[in-house]
N, C-alpha and C. Protein backbone atom coordinates (compact mmCIF):
# COMPACT_ATOMS: atom_id res chain seq x y z
N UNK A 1 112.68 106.38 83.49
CA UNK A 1 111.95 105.54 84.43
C UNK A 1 110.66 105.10 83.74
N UNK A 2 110.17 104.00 84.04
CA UNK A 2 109.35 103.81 83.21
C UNK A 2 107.84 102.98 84.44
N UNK A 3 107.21 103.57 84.31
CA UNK A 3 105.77 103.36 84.89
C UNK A 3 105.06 101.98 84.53
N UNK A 4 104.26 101.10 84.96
CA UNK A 4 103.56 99.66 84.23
C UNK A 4 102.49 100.08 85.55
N UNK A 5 101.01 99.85 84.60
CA UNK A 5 99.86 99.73 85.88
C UNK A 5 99.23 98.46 85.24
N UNK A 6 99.25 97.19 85.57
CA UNK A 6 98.88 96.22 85.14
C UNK A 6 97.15 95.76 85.84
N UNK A 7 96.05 96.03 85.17
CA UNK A 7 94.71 95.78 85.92
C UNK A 7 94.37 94.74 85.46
N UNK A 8 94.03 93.44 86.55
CA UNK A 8 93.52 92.38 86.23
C UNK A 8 92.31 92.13 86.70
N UNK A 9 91.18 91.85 85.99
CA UNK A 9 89.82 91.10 86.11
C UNK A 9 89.70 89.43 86.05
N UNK A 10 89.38 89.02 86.84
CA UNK A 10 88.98 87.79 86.90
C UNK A 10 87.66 87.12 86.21
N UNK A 11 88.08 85.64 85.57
CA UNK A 11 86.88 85.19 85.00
C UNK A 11 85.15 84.56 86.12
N UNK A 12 86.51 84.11 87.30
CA UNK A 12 85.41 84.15 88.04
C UNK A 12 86.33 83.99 89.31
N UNK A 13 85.75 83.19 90.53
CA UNK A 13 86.23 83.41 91.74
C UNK A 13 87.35 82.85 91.98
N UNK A 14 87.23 81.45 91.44
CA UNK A 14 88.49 80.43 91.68
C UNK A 14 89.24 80.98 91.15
N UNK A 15 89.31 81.61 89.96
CA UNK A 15 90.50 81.71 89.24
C UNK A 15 91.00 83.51 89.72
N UNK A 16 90.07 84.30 90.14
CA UNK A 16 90.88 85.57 91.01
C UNK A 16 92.11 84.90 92.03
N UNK A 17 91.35 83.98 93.03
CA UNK A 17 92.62 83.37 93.79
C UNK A 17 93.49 82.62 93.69
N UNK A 18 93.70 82.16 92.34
CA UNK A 18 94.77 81.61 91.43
C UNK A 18 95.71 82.87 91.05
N UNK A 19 95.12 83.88 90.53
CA UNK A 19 95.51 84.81 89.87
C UNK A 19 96.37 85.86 90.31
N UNK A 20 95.73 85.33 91.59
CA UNK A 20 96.54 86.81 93.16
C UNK A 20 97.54 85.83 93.11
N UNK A 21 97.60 84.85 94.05
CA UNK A 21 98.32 83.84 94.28
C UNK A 21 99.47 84.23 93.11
N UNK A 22 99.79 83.93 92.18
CA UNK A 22 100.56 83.92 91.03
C UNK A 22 101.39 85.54 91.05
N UNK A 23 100.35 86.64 91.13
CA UNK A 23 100.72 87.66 91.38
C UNK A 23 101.22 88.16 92.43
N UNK A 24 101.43 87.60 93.35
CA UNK A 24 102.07 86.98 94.97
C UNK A 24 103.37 87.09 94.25
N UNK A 25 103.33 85.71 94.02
CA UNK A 25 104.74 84.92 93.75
C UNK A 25 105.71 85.34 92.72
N UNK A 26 104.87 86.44 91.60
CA UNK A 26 105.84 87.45 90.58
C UNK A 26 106.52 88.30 91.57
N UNK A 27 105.57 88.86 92.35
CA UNK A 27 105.79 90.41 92.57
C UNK A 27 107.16 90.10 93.76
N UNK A 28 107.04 88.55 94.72
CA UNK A 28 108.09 88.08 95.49
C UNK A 28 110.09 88.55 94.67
N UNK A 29 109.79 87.80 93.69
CA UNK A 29 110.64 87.60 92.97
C UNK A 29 111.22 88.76 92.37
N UNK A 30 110.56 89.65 91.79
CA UNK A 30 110.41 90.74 90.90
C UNK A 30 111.09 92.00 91.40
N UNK A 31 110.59 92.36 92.76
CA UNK A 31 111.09 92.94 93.98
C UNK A 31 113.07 93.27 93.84
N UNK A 32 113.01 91.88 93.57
CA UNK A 32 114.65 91.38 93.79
C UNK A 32 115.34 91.79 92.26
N UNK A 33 114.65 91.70 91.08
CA UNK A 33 115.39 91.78 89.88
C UNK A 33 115.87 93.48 89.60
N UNK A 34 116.98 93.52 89.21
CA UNK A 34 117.91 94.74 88.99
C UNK A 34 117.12 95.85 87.92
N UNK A 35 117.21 96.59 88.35
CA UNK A 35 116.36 98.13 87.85
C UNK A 35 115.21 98.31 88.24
N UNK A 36 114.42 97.41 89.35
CA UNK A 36 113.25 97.12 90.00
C UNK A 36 113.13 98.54 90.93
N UNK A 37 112.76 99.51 90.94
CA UNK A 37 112.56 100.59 92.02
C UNK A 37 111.17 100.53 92.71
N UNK A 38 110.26 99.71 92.37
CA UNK A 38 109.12 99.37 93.12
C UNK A 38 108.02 98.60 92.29
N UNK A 39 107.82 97.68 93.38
CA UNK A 39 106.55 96.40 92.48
C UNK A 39 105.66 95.65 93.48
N UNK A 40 104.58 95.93 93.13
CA UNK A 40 103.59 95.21 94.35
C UNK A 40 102.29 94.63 93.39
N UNK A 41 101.31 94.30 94.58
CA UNK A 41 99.87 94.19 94.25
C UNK A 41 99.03 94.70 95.21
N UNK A 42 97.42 95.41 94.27
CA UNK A 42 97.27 95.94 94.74
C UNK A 42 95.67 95.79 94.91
N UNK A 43 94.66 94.87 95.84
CA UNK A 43 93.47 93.94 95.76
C UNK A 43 92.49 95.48 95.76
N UNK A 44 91.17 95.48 94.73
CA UNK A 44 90.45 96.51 95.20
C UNK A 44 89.57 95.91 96.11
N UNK A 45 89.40 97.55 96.91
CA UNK A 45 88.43 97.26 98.11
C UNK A 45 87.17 97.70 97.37
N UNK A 46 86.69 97.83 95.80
CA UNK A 46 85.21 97.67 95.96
C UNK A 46 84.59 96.60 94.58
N UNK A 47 85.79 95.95 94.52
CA UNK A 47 85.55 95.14 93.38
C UNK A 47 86.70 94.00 93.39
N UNK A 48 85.67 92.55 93.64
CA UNK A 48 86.20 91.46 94.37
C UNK A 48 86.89 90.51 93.14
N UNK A 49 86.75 90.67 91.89
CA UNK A 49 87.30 90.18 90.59
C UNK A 49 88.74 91.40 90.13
N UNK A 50 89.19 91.93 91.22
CA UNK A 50 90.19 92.90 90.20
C UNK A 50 91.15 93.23 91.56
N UNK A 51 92.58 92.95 90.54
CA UNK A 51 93.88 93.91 91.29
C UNK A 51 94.43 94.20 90.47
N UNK A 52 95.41 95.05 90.89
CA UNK A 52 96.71 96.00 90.16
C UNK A 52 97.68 95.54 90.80
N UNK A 53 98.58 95.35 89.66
CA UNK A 53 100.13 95.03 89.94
C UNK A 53 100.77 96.78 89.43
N UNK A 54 101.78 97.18 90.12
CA UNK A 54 102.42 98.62 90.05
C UNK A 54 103.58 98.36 89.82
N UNK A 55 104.46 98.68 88.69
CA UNK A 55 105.88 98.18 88.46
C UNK A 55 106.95 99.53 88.10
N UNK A 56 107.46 100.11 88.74
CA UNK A 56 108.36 100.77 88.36
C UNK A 56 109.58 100.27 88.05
N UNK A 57 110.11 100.53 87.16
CA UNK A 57 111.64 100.61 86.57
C UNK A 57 112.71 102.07 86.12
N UNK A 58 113.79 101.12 86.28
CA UNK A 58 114.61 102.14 85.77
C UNK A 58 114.61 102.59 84.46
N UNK A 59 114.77 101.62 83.61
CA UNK A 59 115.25 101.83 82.05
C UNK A 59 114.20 100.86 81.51
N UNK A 60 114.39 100.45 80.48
CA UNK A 60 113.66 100.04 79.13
C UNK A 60 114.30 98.65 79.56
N UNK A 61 115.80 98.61 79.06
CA UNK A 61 116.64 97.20 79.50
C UNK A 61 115.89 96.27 80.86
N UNK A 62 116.22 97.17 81.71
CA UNK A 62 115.69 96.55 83.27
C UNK A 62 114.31 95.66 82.83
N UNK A 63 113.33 95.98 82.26
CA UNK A 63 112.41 95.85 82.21
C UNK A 63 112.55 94.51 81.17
N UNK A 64 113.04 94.34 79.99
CA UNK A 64 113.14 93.60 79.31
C UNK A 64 113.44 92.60 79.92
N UNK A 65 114.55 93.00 80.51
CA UNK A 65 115.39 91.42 81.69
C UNK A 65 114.02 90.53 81.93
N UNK A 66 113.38 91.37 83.00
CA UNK A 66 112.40 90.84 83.82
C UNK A 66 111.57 89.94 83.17
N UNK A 67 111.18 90.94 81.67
CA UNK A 67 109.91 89.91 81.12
C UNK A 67 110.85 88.64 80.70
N UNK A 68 111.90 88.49 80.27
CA UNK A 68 112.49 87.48 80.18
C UNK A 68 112.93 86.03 81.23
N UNK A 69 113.02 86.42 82.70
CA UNK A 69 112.88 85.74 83.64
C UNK A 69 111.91 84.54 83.77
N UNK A 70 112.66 83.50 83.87
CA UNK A 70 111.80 82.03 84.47
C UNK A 70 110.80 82.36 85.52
N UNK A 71 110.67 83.21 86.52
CA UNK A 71 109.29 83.60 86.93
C UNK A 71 108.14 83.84 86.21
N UNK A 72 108.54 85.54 85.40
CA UNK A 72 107.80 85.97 84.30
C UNK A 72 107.22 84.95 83.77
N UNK A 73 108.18 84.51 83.03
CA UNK A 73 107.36 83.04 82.15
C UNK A 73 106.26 82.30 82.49
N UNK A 74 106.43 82.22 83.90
CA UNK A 74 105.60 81.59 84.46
C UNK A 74 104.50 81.65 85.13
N UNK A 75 104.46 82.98 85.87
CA UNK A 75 103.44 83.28 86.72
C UNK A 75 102.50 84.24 85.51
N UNK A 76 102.95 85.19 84.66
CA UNK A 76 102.29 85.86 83.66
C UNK A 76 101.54 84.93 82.87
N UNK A 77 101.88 83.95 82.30
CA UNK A 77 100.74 83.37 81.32
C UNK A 77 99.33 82.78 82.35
N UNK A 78 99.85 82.33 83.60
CA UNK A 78 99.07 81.56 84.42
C UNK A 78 97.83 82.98 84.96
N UNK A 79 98.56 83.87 85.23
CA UNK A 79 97.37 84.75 85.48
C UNK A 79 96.23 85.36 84.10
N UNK A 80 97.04 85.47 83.08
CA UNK A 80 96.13 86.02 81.54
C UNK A 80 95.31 84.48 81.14
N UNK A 81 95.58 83.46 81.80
CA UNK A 81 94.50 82.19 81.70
C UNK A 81 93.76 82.43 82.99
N UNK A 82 93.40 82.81 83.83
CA UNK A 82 92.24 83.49 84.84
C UNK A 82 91.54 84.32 84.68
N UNK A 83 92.18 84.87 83.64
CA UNK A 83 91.18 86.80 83.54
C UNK A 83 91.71 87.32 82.53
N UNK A 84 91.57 89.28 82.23
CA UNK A 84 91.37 89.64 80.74
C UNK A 84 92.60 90.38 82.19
N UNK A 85 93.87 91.20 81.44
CA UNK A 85 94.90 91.92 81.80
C UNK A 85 95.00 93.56 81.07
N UNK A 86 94.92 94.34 81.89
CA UNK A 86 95.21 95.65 80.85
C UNK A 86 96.31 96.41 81.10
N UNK A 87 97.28 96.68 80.68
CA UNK A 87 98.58 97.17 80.90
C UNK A 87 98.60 98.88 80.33
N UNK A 88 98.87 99.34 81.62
CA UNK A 88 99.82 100.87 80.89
C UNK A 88 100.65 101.14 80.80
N UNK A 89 101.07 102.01 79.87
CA UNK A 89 102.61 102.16 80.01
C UNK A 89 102.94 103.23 80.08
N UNK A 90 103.84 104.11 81.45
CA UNK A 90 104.20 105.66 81.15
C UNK A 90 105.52 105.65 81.25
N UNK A 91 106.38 106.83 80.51
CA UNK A 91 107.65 106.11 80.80
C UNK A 91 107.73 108.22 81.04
N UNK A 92 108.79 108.31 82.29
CA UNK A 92 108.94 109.27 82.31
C UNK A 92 110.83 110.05 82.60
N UNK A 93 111.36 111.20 82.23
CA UNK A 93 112.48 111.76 82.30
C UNK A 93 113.06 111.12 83.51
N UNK A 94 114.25 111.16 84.15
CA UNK A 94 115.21 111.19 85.42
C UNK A 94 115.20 112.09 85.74
């Protein structure tokens, strides 16, 4: 299974609500793609430039799919042009 904590900062205001927005419309989609066991967003309540996207997967594959997806493509570059992105990665046993 593999863990993703994706933290996004915004460059400034307009582009946080571009950025959610986008992260909306991944996480819609994303939900639905195969090996998906849970994916959201997640707005902080004390800092108005930043959310977390939470992505669990099954496998390594699953995950590849996804970044490959005509969504992906799309909504990911549009949010890393709003803000700086920091990704973790844990991947843990079954």
């Amino acid at each position: 299974m593999i863990r993703l904590n994706c933290f996004f900062k915004a460059h400034d205001g307009e582009q946080y609500k571009t950025a959610l927005e986008a992260a909306k419309a991944l996480t819609g989609h994303s939900q639905h793609h195969e090996g998906c066991i849970a994916y959201d967003v997640f707005q902080s309540a004390t800092r108005t430039d930043v959310f977390l996207i939470c992505e669990t997967w099954t496998d390594a594959a699953s995950l590849e799919k996804h970044s490959a997806t005509p969504e992906f493509k799309k909504y990911s570059p549009m949010m890393r042009q709003c803000g700086e992105m920091k990704v973790e990665r844990f991947e843990f046993e079954k």
